[in-house]
PDB file of N, CA and C in Angstrom:
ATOM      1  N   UNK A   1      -1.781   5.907  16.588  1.00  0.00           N
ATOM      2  CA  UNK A   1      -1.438   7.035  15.738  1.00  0.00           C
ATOM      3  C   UNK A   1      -2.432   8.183  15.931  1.00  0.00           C
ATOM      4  N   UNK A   2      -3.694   7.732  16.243  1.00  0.00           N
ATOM      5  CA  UNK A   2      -4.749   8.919  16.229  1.00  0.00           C
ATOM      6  C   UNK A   2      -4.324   9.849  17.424  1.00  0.00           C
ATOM      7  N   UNK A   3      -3.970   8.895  18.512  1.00  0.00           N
ATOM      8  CA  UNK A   3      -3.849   9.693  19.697  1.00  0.00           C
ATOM      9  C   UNK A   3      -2.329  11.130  19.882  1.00  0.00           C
ATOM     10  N   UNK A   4      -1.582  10.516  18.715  1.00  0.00           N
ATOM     11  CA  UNK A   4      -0.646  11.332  18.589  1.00  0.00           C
ATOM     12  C   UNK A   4      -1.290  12.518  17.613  1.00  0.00           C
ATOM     13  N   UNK A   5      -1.850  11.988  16.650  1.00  0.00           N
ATOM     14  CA  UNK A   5      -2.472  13.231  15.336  1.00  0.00           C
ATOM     15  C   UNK A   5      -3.732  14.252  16.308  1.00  0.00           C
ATOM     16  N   UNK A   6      -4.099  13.840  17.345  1.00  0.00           N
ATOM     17  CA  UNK A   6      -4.817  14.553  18.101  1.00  0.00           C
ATOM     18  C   UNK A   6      -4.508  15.448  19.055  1.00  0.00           C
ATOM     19  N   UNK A   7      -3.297  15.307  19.167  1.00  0.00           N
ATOM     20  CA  UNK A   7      -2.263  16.182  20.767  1.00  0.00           C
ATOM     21  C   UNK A   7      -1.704  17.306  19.645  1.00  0.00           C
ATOM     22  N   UNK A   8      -1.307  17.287  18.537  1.00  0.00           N
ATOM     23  CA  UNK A   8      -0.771  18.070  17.449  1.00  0.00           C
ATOM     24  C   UNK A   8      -1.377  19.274  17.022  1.00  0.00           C
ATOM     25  N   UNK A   9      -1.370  20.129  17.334  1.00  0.00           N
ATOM     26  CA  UNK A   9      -1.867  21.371  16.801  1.00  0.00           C
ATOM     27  C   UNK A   9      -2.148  21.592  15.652  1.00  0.00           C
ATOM     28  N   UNK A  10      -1.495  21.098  14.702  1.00  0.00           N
ATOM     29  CA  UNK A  10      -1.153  21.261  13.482  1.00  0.00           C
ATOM     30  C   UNK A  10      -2.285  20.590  12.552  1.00  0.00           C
ATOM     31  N   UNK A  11      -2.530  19.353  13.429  1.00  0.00           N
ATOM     32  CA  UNK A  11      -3.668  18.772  12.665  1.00  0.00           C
ATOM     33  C   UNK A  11      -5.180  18.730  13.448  1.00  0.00           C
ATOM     34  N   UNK A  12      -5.702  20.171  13.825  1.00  0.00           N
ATOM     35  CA  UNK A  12      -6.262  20.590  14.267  1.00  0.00           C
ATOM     36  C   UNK A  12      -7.732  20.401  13.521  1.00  0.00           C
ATOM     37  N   UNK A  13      -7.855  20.352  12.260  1.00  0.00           N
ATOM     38  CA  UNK A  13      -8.932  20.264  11.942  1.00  0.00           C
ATOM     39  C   UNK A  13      -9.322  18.563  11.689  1.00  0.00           C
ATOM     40  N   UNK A  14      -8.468  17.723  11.996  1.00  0.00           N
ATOM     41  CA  UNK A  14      -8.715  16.109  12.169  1.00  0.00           C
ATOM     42  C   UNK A  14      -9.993  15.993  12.305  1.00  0.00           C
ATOM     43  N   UNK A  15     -10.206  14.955  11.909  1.00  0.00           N
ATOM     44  CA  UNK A  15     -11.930  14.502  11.855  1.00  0.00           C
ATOM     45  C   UNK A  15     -11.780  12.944  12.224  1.00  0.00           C
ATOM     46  N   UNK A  16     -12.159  12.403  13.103  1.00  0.00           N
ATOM     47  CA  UNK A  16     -12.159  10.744  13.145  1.00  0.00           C
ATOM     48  C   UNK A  16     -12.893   9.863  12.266  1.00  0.00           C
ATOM     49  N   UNK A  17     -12.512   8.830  11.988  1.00  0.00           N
ATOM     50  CA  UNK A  17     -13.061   8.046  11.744  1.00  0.00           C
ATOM     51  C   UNK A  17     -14.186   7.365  12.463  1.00  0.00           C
ATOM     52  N   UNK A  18     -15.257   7.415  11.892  1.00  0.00           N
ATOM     53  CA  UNK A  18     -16.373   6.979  12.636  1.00  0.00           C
ATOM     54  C   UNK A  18     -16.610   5.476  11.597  1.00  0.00           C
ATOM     55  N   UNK A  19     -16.219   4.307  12.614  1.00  0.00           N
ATOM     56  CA  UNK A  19     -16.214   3.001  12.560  1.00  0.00           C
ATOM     57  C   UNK A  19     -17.529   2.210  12.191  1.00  0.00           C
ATOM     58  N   UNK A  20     -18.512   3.183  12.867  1.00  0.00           N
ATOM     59  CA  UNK A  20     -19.418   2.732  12.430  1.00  0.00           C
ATOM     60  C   UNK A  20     -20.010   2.911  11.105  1.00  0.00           C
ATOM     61  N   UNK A  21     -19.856   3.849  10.729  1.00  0.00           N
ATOM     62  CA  UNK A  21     -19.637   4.452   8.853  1.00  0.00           C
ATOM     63  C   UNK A  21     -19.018   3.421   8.220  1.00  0.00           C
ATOM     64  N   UNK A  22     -18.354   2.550   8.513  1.00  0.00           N
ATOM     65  CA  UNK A  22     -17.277   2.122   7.581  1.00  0.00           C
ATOM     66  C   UNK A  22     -17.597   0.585   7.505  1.00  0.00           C
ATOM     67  N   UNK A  23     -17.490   0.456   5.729  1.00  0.00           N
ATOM     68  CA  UNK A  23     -17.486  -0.884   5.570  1.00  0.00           C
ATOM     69  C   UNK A  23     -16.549  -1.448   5.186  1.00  0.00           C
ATOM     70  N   UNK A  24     -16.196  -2.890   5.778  1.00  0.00           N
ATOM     71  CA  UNK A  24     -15.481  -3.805   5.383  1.00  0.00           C
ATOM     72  C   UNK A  24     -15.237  -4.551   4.458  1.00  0.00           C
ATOM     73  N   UNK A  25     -14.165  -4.716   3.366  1.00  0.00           N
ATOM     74  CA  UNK A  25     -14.543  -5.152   2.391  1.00  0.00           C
ATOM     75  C   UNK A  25     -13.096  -6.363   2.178  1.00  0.00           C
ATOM     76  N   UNK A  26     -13.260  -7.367   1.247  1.00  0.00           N
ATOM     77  CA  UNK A  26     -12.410  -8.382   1.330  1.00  0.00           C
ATOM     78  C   UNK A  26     -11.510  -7.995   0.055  1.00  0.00           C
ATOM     79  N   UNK A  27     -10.285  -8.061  -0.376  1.00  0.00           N
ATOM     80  CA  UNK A  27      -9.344  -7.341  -1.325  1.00  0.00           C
ATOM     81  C   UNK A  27     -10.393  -7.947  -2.195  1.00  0.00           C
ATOM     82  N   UNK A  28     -10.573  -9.135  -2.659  1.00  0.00           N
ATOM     83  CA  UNK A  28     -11.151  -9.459  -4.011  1.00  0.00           C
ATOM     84  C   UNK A  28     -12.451  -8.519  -4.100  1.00  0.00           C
ATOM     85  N   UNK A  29     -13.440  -8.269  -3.355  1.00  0.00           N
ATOM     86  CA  UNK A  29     -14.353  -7.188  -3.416  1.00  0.00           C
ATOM     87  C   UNK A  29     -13.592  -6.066  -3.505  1.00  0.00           C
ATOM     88  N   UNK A  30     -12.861  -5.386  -2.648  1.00  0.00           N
ATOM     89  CA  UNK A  30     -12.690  -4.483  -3.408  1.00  0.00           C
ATOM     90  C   UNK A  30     -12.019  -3.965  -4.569  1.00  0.00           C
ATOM     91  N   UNK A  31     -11.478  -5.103  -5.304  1.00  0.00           N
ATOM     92  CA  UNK A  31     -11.019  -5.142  -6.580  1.00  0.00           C
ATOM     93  C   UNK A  31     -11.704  -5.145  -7.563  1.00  0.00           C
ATOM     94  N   UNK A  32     -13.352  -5.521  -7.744  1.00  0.00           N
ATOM     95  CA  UNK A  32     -14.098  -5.600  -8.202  1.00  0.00           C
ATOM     96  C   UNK A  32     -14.646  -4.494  -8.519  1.00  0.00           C
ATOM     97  N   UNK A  33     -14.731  -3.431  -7.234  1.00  0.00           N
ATOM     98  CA  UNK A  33     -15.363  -2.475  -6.328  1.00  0.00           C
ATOM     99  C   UNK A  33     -14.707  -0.952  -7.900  1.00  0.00           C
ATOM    100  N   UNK A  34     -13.207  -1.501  -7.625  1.00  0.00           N
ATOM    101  CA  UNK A  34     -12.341  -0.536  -8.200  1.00  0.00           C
ATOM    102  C   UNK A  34     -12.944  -0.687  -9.810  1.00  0.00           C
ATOM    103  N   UNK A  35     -12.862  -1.722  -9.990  1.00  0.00           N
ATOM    104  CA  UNK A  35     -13.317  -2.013 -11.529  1.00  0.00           C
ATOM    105  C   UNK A  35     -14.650  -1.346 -12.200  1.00  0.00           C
ATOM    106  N   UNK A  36     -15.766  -1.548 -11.186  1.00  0.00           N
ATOM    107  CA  UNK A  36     -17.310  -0.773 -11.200  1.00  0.00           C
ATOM    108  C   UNK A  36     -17.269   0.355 -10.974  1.00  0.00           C
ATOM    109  N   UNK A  37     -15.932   1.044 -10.394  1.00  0.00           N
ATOM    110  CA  UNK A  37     -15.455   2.496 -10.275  1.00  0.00           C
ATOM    111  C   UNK A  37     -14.496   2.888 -11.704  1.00  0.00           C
ATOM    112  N   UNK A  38     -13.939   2.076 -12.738  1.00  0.00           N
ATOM    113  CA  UNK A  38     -13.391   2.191 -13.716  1.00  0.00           C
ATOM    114  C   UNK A  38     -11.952   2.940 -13.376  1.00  0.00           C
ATOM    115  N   UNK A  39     -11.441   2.133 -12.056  1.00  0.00           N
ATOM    116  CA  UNK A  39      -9.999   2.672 -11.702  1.00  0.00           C
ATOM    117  C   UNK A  39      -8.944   1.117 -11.817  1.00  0.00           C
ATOM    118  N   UNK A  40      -8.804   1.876 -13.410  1.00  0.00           N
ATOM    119  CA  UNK A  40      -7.818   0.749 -13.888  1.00  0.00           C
ATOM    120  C   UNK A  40      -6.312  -0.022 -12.839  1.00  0.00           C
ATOM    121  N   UNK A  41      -6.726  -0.943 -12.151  1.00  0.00           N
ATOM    122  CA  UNK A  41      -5.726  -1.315 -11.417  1.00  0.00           C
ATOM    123  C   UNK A  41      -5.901  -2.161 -10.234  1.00  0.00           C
ATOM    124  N   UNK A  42      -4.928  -2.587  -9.782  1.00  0.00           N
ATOM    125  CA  UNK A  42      -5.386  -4.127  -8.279  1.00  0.00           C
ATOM    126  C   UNK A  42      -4.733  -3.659  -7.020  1.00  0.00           C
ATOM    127  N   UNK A  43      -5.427  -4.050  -6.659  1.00  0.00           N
ATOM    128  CA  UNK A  43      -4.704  -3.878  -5.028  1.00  0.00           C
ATOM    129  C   UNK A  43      -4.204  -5.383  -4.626  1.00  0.00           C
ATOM    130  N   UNK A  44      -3.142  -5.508  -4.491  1.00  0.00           N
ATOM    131  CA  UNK A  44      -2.610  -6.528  -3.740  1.00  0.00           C
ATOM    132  C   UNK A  44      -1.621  -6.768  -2.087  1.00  0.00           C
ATOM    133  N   UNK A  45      -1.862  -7.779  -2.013  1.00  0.00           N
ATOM    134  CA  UNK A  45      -0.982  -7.857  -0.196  1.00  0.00           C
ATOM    135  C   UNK A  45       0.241  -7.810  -0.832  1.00  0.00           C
ATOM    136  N   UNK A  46       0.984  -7.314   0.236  1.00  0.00           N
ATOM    137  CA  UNK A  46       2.634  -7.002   0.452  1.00  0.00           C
ATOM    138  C   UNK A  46       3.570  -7.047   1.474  1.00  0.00           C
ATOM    139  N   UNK A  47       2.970  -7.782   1.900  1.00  0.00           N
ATOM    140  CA  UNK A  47       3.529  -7.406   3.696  1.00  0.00           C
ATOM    141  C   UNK A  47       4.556  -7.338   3.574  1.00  0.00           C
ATOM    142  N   UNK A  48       5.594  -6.651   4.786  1.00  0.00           N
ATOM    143  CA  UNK A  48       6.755  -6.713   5.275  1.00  0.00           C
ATOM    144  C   UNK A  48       6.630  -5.610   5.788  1.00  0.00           C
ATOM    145  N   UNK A  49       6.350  -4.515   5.720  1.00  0.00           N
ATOM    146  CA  UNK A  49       6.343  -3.495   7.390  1.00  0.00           C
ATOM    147  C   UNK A  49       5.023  -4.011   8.238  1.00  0.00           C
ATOM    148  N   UNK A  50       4.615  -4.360   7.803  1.00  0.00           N
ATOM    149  CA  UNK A  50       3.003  -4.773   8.536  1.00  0.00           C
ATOM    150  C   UNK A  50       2.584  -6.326   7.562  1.00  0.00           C
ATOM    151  N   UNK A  51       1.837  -6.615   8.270  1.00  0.00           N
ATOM    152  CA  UNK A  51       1.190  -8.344   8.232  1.00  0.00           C
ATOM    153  C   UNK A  51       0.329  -7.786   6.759  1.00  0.00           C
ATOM    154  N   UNK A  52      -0.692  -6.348   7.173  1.00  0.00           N
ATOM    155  CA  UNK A  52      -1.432  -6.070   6.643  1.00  0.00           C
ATOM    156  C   UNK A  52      -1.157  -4.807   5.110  1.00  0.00           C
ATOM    157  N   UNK A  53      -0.017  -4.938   5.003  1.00  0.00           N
ATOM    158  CA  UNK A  53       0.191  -4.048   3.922  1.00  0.00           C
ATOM    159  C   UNK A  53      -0.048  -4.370   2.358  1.00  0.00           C
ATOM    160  N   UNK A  54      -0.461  -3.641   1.605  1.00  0.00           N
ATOM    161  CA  UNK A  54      -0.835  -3.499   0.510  1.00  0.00           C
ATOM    162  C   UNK A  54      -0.113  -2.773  -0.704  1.00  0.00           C
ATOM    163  N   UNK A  55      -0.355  -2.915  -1.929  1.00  0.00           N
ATOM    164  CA  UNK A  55       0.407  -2.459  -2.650  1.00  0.00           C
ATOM    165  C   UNK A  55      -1.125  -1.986  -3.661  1.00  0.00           C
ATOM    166  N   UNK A  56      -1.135  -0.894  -4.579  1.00  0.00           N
ATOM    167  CA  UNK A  56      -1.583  -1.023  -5.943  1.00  0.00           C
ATOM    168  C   UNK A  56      -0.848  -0.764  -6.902  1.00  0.00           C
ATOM    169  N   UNK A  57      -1.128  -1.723  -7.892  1.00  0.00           N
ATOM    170  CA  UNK A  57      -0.791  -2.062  -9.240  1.00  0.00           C
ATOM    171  C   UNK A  57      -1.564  -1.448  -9.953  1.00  0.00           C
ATOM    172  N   UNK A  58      -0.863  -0.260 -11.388  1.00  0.00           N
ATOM    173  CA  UNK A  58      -1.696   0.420 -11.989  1.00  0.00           C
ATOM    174  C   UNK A  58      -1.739  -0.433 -13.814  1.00  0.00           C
ATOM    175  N   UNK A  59      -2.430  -0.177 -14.236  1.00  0.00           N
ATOM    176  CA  UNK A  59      -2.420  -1.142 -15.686  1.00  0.00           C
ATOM    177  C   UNK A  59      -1.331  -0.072 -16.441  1.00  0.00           C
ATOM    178  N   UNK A  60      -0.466   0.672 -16.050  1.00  0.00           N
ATOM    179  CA  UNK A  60       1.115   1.312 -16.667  1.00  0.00           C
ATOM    180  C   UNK A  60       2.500   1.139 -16.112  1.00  0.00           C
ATOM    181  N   UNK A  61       1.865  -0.518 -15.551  1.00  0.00           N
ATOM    182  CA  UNK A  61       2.889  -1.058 -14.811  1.00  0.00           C
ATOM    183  C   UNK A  61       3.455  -0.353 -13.586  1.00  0.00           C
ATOM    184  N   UNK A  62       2.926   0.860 -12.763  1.00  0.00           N
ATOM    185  CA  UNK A  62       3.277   0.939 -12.021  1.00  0.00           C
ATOM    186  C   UNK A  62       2.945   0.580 -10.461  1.00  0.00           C
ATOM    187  N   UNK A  63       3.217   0.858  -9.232  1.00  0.00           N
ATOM    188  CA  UNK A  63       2.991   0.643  -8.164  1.00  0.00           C
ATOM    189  C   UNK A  63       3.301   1.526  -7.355  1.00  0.00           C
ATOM    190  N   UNK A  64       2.215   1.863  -6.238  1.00  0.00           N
ATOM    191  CA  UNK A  64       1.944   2.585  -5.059  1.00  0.00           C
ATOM    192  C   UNK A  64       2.675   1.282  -4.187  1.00  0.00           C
ATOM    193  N   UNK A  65       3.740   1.737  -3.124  1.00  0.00           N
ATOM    194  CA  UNK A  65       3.645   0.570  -2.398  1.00  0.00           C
ATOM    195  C   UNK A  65       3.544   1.088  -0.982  1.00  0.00           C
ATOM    196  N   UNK A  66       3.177   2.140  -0.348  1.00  0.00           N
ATOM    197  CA  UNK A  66       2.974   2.287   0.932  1.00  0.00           C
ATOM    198  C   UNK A  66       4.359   2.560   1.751  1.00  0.00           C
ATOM    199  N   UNK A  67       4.113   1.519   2.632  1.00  0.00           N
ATOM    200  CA  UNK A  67       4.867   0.890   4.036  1.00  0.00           C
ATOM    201  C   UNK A  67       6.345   0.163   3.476  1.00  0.00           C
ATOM    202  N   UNK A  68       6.130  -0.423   1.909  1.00  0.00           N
ATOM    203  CA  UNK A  68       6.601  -1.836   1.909  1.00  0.00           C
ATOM    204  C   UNK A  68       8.179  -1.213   2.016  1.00  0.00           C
ATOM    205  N   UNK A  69       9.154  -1.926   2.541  1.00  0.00           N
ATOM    206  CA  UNK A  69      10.583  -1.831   2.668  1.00  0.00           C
ATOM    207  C   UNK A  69      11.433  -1.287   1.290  1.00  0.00           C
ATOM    208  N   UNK A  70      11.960  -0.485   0.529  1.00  0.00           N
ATOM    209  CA  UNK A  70      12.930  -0.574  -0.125  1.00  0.00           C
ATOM    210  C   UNK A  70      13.962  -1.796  -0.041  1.00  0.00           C
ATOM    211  N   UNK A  71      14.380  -2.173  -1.512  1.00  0.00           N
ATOM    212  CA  UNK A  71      14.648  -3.314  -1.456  1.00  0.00           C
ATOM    213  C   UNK A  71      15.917  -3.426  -1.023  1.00  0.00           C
ATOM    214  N   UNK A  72      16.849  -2.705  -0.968  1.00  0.00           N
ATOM    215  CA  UNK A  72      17.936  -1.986  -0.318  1.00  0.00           C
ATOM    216  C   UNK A  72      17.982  -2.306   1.299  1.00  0.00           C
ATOM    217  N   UNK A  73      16.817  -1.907   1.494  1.00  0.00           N
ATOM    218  CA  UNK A  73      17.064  -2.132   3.042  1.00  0.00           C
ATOM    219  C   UNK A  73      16.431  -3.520   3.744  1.00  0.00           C
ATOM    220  N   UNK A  74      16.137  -4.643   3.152  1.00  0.00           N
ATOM    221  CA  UNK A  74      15.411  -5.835   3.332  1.00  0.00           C
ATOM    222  C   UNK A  74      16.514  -6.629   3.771  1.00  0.00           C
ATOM    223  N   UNK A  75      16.245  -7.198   5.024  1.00  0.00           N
ATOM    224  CA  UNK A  75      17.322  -8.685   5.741  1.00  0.00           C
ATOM    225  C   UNK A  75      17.465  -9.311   4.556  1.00  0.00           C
ATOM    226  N   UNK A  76      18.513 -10.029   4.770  1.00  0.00           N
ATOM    227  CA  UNK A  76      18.322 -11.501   3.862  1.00  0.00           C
ATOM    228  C   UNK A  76      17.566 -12.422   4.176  1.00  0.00           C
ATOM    229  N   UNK A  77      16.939 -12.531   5.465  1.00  0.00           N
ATOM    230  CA  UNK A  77      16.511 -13.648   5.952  1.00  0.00           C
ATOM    231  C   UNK A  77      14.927 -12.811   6.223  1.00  0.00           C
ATOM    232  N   UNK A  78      14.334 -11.435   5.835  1.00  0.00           N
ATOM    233  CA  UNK A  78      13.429 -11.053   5.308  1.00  0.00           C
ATOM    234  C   UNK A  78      12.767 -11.468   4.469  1.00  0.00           C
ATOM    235  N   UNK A  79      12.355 -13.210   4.393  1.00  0.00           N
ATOM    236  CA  UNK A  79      11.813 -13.834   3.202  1.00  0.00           C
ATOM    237  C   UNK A  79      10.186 -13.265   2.911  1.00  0.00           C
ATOM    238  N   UNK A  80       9.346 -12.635   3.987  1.00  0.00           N
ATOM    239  CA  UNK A  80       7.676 -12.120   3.517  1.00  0.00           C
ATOM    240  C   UNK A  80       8.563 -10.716   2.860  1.00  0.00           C
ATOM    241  N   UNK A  81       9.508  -9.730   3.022  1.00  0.00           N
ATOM    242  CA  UNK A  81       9.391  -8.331   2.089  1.00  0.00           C
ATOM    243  C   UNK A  81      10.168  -9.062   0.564  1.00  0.00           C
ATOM    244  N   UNK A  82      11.115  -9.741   1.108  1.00  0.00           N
ATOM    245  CA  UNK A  82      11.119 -10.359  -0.382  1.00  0.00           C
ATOM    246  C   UNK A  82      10.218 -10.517  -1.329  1.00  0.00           C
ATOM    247  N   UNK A  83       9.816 -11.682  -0.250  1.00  0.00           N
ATOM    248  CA  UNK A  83       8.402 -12.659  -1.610  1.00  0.00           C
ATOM    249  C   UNK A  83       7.558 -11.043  -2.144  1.00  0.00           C
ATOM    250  N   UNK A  84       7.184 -10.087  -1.422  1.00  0.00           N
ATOM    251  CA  UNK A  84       6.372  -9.061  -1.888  1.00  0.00           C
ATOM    252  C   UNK A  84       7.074  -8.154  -2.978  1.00  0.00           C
ATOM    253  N   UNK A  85       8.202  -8.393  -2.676  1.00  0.00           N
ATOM    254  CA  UNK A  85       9.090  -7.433  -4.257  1.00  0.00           C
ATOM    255  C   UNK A  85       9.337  -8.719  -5.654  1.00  0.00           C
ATOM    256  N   UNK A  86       8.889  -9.751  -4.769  1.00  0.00           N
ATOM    257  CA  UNK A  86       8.817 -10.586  -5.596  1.00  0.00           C
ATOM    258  C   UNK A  86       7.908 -10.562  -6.752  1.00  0.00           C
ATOM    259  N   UNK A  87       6.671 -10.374  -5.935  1.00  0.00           N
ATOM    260  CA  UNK A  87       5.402 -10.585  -6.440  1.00  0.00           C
ATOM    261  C   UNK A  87       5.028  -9.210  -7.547  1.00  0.00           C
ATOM    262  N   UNK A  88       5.825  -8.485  -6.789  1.00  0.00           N
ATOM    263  CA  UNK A  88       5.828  -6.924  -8.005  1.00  0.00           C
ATOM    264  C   UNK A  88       6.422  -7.121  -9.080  1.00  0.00           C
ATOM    265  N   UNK A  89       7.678  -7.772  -9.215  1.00  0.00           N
ATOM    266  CA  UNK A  89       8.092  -7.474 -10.195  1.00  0.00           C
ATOM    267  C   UNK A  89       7.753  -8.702 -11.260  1.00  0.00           C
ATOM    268  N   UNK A  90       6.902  -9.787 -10.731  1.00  0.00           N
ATOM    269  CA  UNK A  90       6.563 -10.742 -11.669  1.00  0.00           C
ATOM    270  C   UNK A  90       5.397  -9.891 -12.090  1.00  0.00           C
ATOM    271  N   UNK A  91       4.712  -8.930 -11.553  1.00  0.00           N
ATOM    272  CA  UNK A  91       3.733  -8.161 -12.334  1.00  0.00           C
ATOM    273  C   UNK A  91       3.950  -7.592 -13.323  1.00  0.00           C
ATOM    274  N   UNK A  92       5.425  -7.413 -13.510  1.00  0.00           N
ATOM    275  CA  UNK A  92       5.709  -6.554 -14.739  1.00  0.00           C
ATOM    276  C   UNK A  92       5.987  -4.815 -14.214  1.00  0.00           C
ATOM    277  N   UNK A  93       5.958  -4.810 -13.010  1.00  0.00           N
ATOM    278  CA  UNK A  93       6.132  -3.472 -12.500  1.00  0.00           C
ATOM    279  C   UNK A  93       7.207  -2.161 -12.748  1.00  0.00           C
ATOM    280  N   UNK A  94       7.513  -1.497 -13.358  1.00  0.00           N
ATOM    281  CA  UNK A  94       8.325  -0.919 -13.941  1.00  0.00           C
ATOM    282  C   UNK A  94       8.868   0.420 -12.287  1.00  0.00           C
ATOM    283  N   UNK A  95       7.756   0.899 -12.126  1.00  0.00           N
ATOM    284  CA  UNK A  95       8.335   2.167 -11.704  1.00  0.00           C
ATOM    285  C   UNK A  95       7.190   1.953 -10.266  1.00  0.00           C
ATOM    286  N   UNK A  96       7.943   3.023  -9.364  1.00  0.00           N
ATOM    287  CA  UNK A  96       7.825   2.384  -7.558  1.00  0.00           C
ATOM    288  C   UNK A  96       7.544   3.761  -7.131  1.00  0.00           C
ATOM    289  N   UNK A  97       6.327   4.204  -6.227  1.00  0.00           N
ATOM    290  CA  UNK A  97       5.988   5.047  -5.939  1.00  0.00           C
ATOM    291  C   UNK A  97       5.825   4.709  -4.334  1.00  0.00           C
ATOM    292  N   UNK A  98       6.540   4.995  -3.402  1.00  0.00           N
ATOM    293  CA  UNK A  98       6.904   4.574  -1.930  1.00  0.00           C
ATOM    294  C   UNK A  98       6.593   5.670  -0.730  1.00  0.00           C
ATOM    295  N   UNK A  99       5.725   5.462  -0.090  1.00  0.00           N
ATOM    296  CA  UNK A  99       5.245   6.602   0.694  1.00  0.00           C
ATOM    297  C   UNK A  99       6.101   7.637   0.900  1.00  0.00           C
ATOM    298  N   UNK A 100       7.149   6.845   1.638  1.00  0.00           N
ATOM    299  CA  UNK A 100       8.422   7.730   2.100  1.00  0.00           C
ATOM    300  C   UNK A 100       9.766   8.024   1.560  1.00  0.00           C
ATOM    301  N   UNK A 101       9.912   7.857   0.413  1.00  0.00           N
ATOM    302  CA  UNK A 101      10.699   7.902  -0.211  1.00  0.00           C
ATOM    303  C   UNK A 101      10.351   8.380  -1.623  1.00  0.00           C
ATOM    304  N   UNK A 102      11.916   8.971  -2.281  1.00  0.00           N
ATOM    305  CA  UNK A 102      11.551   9.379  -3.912  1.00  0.00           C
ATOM    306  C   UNK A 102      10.927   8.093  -4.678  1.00  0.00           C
ATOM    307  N   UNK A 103      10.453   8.860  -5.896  1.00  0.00           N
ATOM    308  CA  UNK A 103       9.952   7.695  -6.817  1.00  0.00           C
ATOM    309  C   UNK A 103      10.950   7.260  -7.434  1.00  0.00           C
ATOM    310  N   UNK A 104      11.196   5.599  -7.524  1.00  0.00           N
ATOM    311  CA  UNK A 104      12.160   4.963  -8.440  1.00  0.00           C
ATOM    312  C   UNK A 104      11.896   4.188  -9.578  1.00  0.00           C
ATOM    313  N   UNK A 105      12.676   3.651 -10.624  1.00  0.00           N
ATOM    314  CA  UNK A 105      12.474   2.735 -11.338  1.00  0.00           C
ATOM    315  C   UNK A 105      12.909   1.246 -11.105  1.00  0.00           C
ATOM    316  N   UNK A 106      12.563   0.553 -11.499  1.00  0.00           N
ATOM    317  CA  UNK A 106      12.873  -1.248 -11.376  1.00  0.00           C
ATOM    318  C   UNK A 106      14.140  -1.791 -12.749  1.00  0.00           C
TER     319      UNK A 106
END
């Protein structure tokens, strides 16, 4: 992706990520992390566009979900984006905030 955001004019003032700056942290740390920051809410896994996708859960029942599939458009035999809309809505998740798409309700 960088190599495309770099040929782009548009995103001309891009700045890289310098890897070596950056620390690694394990979800349960940084859930902790968020808490000692007083940002009411969890980050949890979600996969189904990626192995590595994530969701946050806000304490007003809502959710950021990224990448994750609309549930609309999930195989049937899509059992990891399932289990992850699964896992939202046993949170109690009311309302869905989706990178690419409008915001919906549950």
């Amino acid at each position: 992706m960088e190599r495309i955001i770099l040929k782009n004019k548009e995103y001309q003032n891009y700045k890289r990520i310098d890897k070596e700056q950056t620390t690694r942290l394990t979800l349960e740390r940084f859930n902790d992390l968020l808490k000692e920051l007083e940002v009411f809410g969890e980050v949890i896994k979600t996969p189904g566009h990626s192995v590595d996708s994530v969701s946050f859960l806000t304490k007003d029942n809502e959710a950021l979900i990224g990448d994750l599939p609309p549930q609309s458009q999930i195989m049937a035999d899509d059992s990891v984006s399932l289990a992850s809309w699964a896992l939202i809505k046993s949170r109690g998740v009311k309302k869905i905030f989706p990178s690419h798409a409008a915001i919906f309700e549950l």
